[in-house]
Protein backbone atom coordinates (compact mmCIF):
# COMPACT_ATOMS: atom_id res chain seq x y z
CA UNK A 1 132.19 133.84 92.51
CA UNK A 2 128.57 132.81 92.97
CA UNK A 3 127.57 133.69 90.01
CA UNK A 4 130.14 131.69 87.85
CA UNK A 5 129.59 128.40 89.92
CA UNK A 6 126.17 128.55 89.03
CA UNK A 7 126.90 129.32 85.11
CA UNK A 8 129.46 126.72 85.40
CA UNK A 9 126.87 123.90 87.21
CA UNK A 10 124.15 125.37 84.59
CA UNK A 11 126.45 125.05 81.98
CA UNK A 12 127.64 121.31 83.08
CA UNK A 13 123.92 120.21 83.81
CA UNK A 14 123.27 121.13 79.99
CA UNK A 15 126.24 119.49 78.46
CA UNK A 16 125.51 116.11 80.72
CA UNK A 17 121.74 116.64 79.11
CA UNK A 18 123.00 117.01 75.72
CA UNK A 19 125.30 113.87 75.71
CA UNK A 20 122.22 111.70 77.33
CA UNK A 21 119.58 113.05 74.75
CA UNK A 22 121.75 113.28 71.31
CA UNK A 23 123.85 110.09 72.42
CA UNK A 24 127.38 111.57 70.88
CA UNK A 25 130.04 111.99 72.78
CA UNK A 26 130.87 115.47 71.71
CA UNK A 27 129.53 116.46 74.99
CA UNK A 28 131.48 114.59 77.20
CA UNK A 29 134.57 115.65 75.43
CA UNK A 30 133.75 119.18 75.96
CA UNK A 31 133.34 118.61 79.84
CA UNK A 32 136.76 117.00 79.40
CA UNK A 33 138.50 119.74 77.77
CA UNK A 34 136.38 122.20 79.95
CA UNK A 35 137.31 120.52 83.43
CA UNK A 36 134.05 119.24 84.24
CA UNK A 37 134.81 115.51 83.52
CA UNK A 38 137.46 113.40 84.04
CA UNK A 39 139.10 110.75 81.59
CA UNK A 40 139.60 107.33 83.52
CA UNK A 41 140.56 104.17 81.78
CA UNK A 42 141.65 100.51 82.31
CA UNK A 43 145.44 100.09 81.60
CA UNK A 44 146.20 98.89 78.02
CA UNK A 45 146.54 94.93 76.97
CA UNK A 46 148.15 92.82 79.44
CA UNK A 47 147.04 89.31 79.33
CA UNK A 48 146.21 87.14 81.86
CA UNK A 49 143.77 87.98 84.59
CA UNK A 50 145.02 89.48 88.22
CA UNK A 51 148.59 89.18 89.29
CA UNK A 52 150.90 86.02 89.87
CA UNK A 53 151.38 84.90 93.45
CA UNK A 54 154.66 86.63 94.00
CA UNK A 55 153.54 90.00 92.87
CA UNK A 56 155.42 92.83 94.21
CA UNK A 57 154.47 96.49 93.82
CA UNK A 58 157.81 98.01 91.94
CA UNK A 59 158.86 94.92 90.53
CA UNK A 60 157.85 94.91 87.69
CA UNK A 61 159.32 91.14 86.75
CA UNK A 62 156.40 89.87 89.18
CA UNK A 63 153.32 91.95 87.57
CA UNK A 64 151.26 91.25 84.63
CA UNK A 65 153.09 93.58 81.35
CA UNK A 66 151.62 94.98 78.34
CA UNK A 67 152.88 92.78 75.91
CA UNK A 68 153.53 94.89 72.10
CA UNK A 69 149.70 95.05 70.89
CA UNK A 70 149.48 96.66 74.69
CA UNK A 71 151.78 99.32 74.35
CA UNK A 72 150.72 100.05 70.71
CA UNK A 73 147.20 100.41 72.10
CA UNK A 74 148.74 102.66 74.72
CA UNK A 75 150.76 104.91 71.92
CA UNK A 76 146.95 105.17 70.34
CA UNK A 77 145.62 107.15 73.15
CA UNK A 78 147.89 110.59 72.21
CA UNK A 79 146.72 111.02 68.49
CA UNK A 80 143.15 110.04 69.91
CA UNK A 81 143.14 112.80 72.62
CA UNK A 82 144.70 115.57 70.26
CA UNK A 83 142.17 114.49 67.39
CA UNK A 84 139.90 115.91 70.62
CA UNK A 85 141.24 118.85 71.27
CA UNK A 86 143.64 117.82 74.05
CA UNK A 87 146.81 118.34 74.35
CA UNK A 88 147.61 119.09 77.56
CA UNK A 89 146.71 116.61 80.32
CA UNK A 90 147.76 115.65 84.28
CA UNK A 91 148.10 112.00 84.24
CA UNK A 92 148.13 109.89 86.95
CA UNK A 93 148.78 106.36 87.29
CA UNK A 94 147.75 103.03 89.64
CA UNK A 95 151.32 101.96 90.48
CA UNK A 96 151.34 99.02 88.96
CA UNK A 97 153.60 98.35 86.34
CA UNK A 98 151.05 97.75 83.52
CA UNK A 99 149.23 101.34 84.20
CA UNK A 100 152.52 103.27 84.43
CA UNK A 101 153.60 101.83 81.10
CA UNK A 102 150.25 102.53 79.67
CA UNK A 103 150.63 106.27 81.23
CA UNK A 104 154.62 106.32 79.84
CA UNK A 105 153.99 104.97 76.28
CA UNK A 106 150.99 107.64 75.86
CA UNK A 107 153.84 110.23 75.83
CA UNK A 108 151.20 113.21 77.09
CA UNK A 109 153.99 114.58 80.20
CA UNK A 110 154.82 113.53 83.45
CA UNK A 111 153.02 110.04 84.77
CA UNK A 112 152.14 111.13 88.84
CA UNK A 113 150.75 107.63 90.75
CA UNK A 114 148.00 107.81 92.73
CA UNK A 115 147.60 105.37 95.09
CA UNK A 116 143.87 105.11 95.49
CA UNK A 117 143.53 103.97 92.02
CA UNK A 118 145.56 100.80 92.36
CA UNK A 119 144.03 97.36 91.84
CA UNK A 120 142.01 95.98 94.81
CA UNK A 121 141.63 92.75 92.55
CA UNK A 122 143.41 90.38 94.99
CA UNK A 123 141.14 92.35 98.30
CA UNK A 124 137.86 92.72 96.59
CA UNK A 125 136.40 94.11 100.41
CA UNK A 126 138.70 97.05 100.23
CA UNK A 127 136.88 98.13 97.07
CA UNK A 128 134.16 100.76 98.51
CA UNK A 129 137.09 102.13 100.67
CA UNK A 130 139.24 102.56 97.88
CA UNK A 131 136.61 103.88 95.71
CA UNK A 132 135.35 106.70 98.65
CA UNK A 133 139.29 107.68 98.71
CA UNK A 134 139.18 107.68 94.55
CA UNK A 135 136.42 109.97 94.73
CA UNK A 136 137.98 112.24 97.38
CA UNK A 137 141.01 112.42 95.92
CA UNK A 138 140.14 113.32 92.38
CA UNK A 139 137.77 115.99 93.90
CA UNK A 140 140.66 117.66 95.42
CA UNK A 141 142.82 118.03 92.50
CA UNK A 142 143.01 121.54 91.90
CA UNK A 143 141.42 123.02 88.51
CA UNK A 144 143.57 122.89 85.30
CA UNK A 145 144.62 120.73 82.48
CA UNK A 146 142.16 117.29 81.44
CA UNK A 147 142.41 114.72 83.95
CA UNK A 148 143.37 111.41 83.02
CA UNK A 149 143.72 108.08 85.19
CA UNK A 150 144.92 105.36 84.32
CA UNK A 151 144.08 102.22 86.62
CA UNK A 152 142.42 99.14 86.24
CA UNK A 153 138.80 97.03 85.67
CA UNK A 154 137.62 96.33 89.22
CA UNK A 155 138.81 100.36 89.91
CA UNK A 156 136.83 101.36 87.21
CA UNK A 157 133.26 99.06 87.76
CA UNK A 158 133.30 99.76 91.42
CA UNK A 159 132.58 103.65 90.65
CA UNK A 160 130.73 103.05 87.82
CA UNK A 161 129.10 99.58 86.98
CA UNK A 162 131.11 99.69 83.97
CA UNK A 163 133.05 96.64 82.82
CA UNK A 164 135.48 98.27 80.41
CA UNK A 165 137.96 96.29 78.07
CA UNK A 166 141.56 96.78 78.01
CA UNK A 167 142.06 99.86 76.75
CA UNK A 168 138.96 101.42 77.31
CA UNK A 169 138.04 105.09 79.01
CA UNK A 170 135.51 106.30 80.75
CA UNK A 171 134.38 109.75 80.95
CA UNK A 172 133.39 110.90 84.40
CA UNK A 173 131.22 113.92 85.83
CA UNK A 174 133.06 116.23 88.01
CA UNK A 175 132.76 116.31 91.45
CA UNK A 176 132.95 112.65 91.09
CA UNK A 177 130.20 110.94 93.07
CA UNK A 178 129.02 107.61 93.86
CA UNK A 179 128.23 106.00 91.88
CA UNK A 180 130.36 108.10 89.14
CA UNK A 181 128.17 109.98 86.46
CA UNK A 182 129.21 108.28 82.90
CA UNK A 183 129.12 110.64 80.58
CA UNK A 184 130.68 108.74 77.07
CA UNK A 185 132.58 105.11 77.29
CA UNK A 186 135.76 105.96 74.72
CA UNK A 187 138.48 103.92 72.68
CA UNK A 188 141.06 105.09 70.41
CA UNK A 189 139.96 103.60 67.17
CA UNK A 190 136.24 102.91 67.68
């Protein structure tokens, strides 16, 4: 047991290396596929910028939607991530409307929300909270399949200093930490 959580951190510390010193992202892929990363990204196109004043969590008539380029963007993500070797992935969702739909329209299995990745846009002070229970609660998902979030911009700079576009992933160093170790920023098509 010892000895395979130290090839394993070993292992990890040299893939992280790699990925810093050649600059690909083959590296952080691998972690991905391997378990030692996580794939987090900001929900597909919905324009505008926060939510309307009558927002309602589960309504989705009172959110922000993808509009079509949005849930193209979102259908992208499934050719993108099997081009990568992935095929198989837990996904879990901000409950918003406009990450579940990106989650749904990937078509990679069952959408799970996960509370701690909702928006904190409209409360920026409950951002370090929400990012500590982020971190805690990705660290407790047991090994398996990739990992991918989907959940939103201020979610995703608060662990990372990263201002990603619509559409755009992250891919994190397991255990998560604070700040979050980036180890490639990805888009379908770039």
């Amino acid at each position: 047991m010892i000895v395979r959580l130290a090839i394993s951190v070993m292992s990890f510390l040299l893939i992280s290396a790699s990925a810093i010193a050649d600059g690909s992202d083959e590296a952080a892929w691998t972690a991905l596929r391997n378990g030692d990363a996580v794939l987090m990204m900001r929900h597909a196109l919905a324009p505008g910028t926060g939510d309307p004043a009558n927002f309602k969590l589960g309504d989705c008539s009172t959110q922000r939607n993808l509009n079509a380029e949005g849930r193209a963007q979102a259908r992208s993500w499934k050719p993108f991530l099997v081009a990568q070797g992935i095929e198989d992935v837990r996904l879990y969702s901000s409950q918003w409307c406009r990450c579940m739909d990106t989650a749904t329209e990937m078509a990679m299995g069952e959408v799970t929300p996960l509370p701690p990745i909702n928006s904190f846009f409209r409360n920026r002070s409950e951002g370090p909270g929400q990012t500590r229970e982020t971190i805690e609660a990705v660290n407790a998902i047991p090994e398996g399949a990739p990992i991918v979030l989907v959940s939103h911009q201020v979610n995703i700079t608060g662990l990372t200093g990263v201002y990603p576009a619509s559409n755009e992933g992250v891919i994190l160093a397991l255990p998560l930490s604070e700040p979050a170790r980036v180890l490639a920023r990805v888009t379908p098509g770039e």
